[in-house]
Protein backbone atom coordinates (compact mmCIF):
# COMPACT_ATOMS: atom_id res chain seq x y z
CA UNK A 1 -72.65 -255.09 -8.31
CA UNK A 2 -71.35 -251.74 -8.76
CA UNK A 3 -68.90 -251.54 -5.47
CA UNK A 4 -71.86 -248.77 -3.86
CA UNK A 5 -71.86 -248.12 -0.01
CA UNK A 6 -75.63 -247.25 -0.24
CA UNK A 7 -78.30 -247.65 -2.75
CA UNK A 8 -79.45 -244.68 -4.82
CA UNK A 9 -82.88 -244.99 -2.43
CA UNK A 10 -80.96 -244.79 0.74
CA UNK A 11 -78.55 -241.82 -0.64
CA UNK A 12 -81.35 -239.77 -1.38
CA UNK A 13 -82.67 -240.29 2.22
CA UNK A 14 -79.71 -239.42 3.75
CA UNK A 15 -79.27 -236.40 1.91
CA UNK A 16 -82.56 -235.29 2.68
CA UNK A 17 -82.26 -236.03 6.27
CA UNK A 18 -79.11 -234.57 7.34
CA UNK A 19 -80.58 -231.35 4.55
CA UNK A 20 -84.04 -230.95 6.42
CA UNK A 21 -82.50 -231.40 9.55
CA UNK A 22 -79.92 -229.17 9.27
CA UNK A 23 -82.73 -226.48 8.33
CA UNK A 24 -84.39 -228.29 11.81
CA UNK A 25 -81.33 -226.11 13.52
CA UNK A 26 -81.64 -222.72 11.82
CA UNK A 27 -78.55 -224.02 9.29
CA UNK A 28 -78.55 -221.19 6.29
CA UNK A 29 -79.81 -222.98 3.82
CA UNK A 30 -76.54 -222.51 1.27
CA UNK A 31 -74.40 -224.50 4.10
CA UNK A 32 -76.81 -226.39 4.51
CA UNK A 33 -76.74 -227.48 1.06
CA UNK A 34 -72.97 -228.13 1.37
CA UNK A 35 -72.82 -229.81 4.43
CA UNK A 36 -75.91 -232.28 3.78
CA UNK A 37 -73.29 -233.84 0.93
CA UNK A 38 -70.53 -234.60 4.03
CA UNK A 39 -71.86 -237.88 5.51
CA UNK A 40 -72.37 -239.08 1.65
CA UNK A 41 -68.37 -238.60 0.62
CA UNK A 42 -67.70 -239.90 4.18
CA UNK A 43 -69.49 -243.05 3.48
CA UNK A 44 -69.16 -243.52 -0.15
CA UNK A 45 -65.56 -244.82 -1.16
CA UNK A 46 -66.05 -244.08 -5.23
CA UNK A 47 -66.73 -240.21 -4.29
CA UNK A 48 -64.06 -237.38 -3.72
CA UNK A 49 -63.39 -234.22 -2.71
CA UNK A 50 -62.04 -233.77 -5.98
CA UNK A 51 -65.43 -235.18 -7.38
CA UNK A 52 -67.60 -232.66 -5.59
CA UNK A 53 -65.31 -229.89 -6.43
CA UNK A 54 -65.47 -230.41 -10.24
CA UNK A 55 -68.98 -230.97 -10.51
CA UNK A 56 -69.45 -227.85 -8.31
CA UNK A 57 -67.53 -225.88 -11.19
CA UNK A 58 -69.28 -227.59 -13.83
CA UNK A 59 -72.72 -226.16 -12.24
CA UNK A 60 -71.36 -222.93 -12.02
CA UNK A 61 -69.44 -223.13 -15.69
CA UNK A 62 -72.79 -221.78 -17.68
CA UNK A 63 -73.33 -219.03 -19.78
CA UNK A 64 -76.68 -218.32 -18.58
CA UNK A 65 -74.82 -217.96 -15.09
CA UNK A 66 -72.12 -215.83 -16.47
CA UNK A 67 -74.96 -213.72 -18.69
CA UNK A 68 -76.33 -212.36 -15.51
CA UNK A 69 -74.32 -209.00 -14.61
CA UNK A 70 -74.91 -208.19 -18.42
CA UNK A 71 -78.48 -208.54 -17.76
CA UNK A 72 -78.60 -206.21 -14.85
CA UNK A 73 -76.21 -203.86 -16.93
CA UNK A 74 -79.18 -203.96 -19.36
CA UNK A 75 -81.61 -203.45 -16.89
CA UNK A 76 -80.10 -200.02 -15.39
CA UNK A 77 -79.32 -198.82 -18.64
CA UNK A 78 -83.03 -199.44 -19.49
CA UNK A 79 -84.26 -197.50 -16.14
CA UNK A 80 -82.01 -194.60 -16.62
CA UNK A 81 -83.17 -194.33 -20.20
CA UNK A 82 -86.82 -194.29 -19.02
CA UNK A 83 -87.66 -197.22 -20.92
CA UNK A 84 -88.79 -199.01 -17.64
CA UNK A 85 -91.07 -195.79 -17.05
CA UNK A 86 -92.41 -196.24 -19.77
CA UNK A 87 -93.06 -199.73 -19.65
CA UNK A 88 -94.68 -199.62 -16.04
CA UNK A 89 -97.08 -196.62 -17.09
CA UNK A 90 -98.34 -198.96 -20.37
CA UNK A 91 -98.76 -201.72 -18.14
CA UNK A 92 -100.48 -199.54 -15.37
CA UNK A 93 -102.86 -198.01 -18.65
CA UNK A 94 -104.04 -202.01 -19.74
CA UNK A 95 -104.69 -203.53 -16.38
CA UNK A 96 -104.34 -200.33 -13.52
CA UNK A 97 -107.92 -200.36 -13.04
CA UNK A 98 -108.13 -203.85 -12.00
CA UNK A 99 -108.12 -204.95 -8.17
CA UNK A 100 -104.56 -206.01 -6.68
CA UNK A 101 -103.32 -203.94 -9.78
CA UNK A 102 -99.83 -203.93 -8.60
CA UNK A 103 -99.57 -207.54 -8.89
CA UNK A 104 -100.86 -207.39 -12.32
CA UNK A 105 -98.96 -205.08 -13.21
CA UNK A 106 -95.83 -206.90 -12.50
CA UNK A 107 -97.46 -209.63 -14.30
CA UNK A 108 -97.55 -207.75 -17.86
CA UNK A 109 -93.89 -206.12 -16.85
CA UNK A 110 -93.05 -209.57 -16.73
CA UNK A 111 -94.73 -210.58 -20.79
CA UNK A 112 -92.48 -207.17 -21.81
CA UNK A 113 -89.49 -207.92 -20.46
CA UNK A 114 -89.93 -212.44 -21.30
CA UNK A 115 -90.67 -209.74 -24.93
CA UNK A 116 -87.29 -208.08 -24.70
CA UNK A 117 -84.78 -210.32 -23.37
CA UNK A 118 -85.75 -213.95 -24.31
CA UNK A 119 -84.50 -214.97 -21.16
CA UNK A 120 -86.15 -215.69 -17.71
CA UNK A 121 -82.88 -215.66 -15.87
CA UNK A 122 -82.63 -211.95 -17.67
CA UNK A 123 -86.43 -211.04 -16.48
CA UNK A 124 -85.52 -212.06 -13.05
CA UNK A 125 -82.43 -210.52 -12.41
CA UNK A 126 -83.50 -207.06 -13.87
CA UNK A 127 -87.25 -206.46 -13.12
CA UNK A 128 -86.63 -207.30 -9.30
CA UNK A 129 -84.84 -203.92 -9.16
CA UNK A 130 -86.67 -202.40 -11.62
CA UNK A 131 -89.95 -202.82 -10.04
CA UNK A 132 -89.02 -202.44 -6.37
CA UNK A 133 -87.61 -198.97 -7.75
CA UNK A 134 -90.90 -198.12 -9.72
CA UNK A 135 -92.95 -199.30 -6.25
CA UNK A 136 -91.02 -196.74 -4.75
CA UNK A 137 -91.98 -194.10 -6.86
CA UNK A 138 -95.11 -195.05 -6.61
CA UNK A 139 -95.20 -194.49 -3.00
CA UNK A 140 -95.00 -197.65 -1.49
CA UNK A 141 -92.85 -198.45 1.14
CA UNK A 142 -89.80 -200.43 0.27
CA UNK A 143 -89.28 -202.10 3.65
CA UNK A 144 -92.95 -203.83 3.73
CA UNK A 145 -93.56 -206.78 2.40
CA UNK A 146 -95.93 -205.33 -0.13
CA UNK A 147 -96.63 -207.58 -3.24
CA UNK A 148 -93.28 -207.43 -5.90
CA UNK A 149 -90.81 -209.93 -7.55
CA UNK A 150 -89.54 -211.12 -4.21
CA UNK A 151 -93.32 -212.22 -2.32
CA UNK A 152 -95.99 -213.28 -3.79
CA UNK A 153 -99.18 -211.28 -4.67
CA UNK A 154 -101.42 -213.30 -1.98
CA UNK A 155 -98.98 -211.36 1.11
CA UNK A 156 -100.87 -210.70 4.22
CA UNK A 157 -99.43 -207.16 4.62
CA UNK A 158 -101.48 -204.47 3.27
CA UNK A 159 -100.22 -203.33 -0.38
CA UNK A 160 -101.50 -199.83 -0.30
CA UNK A 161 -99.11 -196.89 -0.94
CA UNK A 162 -98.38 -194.60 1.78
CA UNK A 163 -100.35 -191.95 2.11
């Protein structure tokens, strides 16, 4: 025997449980997170505070992590240059004409940008503000929750521009 409290199975349920209901009580979901781990180091005699806190930097240690500001730096630089422009007016000339074209156009934003950056942590960090900025311009209004990286295209809120 291996000197566990609980079995793998009943770990898992108890982090689950104390997790969903935590989210039960309107707990943000980030403390949440954290505090679902608390009964677990409570009951557990092989497991830390020490533990938790070094494989909470581990998570955190990785270069995709650490790449991300770089990404957005790359991403404004891209928008002032007008590359972005440029990008969302090709992508509005292939599939513009088609219904819900907003959503599609995000769609072939998206194959430019996987294109340019390699990366998807790079495509999501930049084209959020990119194409809630090019919505804008567009003349949709930014505080709907009209169809963009952050919803998906199927929202029930209209996705016409303001007239």
């Amino acid at each position: 025997m291996s000197g566990n409290v609980l079995s793998a199975g009943q770990a898992a349920m108890v982090l689950f449980g104390v997790f969903v209901g935590l989210l039960i009580i309107r707990v943000p979901v980030a403390f949440a997170l954290g505090l679902a781990c608390v009964p677990i180091l409570l009951i557990e005699p092989h497991l830390s505070i020490m533990t938790l806190a070094q494989e909470t930097f581990n998570a955190y240690n990785s270069f995709i992590l650490l790449a991300v500001p770089f990404f957005l730096l790359t991403a404004n630089l891209m928008s002032i240059g007008g590359i972005t422009d440029r990008l969302v007016a090709l992508s509005r000339s292939m599939v513009g004409h088609w219904p819900g074209s907003l959503a599609q156009i995000n769609v072939v934003l998206s194959v430019f940008f996987a294109g340019i950056s390699g990366s998807s942590t790079a495509d999501a960090a930049s084209q959020s503000k990119i194409f809630i900025d090019a919505q804008t311009k567009e003349g949709y209004d930014p505080r709907s929750p009209s169809p963009s990286p952050r919803s998906p295209p199927c929202s029930p809120s209209s996705s016409r521009p303001r007239s």
